[in-house]
Protein backbone atom coordinates (compact mmCIF):
# COMPACT_ATOMS: atom_id res chain seq x y z
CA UNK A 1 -7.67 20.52 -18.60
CA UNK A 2 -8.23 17.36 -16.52
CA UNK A 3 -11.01 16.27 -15.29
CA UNK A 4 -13.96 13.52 -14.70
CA UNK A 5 -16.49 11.91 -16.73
CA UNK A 6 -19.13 9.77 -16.37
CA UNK A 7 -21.24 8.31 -19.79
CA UNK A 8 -19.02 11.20 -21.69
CA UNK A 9 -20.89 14.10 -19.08
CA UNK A 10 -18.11 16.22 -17.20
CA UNK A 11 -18.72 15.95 -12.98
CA UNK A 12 -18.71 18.79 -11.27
CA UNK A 13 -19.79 16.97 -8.17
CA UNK A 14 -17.57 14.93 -5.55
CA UNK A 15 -14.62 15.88 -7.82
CA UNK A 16 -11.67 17.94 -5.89
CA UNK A 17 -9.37 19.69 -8.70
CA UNK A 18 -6.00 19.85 -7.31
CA UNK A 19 -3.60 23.11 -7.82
CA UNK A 20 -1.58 22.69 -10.50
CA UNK A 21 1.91 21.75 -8.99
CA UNK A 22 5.65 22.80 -10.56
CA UNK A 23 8.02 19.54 -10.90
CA UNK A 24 11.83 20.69 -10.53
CA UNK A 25 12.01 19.74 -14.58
CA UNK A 26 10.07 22.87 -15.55
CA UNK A 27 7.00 20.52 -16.24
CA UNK A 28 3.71 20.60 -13.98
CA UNK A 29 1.41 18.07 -12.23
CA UNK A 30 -2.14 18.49 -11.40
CA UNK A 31 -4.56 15.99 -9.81
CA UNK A 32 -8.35 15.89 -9.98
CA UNK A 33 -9.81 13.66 -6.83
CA UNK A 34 -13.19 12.00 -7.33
CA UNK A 35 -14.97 10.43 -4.34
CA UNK A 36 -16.02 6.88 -5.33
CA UNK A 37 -16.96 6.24 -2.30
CA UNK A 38 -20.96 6.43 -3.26
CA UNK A 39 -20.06 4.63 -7.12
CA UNK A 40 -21.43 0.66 -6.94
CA UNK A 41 -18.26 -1.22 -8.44
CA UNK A 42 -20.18 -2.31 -11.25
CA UNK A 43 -20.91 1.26 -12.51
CA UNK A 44 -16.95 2.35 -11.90
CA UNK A 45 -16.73 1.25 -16.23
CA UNK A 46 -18.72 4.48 -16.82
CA UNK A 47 -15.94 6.80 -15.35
CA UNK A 48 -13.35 8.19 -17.06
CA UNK A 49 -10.33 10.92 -16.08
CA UNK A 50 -9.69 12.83 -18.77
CA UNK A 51 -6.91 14.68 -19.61
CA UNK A 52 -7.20 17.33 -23.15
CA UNK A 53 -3.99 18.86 -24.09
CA UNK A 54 -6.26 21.65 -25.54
CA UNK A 55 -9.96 22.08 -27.25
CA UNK A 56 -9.00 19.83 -29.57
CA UNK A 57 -10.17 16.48 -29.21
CA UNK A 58 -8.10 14.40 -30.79
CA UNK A 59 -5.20 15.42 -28.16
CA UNK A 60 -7.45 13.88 -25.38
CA UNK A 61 -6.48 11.05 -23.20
CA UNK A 62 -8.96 9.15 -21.44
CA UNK A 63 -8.34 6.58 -18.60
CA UNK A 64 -11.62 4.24 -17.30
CA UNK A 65 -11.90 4.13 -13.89
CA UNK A 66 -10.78 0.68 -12.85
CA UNK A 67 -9.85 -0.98 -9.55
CA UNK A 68 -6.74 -2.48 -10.40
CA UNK A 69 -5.23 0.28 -12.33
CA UNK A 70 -6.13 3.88 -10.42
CA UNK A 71 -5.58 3.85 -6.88
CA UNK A 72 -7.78 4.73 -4.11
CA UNK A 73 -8.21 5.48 -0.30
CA UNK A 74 -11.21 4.22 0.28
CA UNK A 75 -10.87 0.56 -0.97
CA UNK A 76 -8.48 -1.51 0.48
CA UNK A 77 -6.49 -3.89 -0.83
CA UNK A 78 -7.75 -7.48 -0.56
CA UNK A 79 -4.52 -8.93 -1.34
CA UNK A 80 -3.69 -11.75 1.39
CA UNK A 81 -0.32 -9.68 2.79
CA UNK A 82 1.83 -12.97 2.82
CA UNK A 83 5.39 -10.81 3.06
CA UNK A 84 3.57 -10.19 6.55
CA UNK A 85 3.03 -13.40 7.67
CA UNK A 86 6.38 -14.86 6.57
CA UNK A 87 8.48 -12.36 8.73
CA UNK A 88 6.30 -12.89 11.53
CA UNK A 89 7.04 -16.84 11.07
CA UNK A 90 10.85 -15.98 10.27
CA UNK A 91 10.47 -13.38 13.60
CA UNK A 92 9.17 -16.00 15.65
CA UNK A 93 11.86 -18.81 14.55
CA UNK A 94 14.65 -16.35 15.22
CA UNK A 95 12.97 -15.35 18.90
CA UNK A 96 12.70 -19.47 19.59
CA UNK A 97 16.15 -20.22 18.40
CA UNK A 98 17.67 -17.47 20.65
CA UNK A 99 15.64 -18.42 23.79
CA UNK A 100 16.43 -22.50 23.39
CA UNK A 101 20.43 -20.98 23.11
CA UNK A 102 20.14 -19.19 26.13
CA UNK A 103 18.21 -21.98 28.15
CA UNK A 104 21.00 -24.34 27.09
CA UNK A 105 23.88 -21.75 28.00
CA UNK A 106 21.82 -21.67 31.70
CA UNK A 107 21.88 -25.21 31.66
CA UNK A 108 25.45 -25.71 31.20
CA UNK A 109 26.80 -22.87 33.42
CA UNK A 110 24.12 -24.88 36.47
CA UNK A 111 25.89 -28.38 35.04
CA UNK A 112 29.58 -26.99 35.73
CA UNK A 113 28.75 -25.54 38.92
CA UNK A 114 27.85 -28.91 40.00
CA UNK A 115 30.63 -30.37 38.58
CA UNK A 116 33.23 -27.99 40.03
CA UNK A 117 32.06 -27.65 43.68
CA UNK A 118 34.76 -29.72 45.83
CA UNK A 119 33.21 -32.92 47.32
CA UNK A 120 35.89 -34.01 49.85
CA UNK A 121 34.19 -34.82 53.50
């Protein structure tokens, strides 16, 4: 069984239980979604997914819902994407280099036509 919790109470509400899904191991996957959406950040320590093995419940596992370990759509990430910004600056650097190259290959093709044109009156 997996599902969500919140204060210990099972959700049946804004929770969409995946089908359970065959991995090519002979194991299975399953996913239960919960809209957080409408959850204040401050209350997201009173969720929990929890995953029991069977009735039992000392095979239970229990994970707290918490920004920076489960993912989710709906938040994203405030990390400053500086990967992003360096290959725009490398981008840009690589773009100026070329265009001063071919500026100074037009300059001295112009130079050697000058240069080469016969000046005898």
């Amino acid at each position: 069984m997996l599902f969500w919790t919140k204060d210990g109470d099972e959700l049946l509400e804004d929770v969409d239980p995946g089908e359970i899904l065959p991995n090519h191991d002979g194991t299975f996957q399953k996913s239960v979604e919960l809209d957080v959406s409408s959850i204040p950040s401050e209350d997201w320590g009173r969720y929990h997914c929890v995953f029991k093995f069977s009735n039992n419940t000392e095979d239970t596992i229990s994970v707290k819902l918490d920004k920076d370990v489960i993912k989710s759509n709906s938040h994203p990430s405030s990390k400053f994407p500086i990967s992003l910004v360096i290959g725009a600056i490398v981008g840009a650097l690589i773009i100026t280099i070329v265009c001063l190259g071919a500026w100074k290959f037009k300059q001295s093709l112009n130079r050697s036509d000058i240069c080469g044109q016969d000046t005898t009156i």
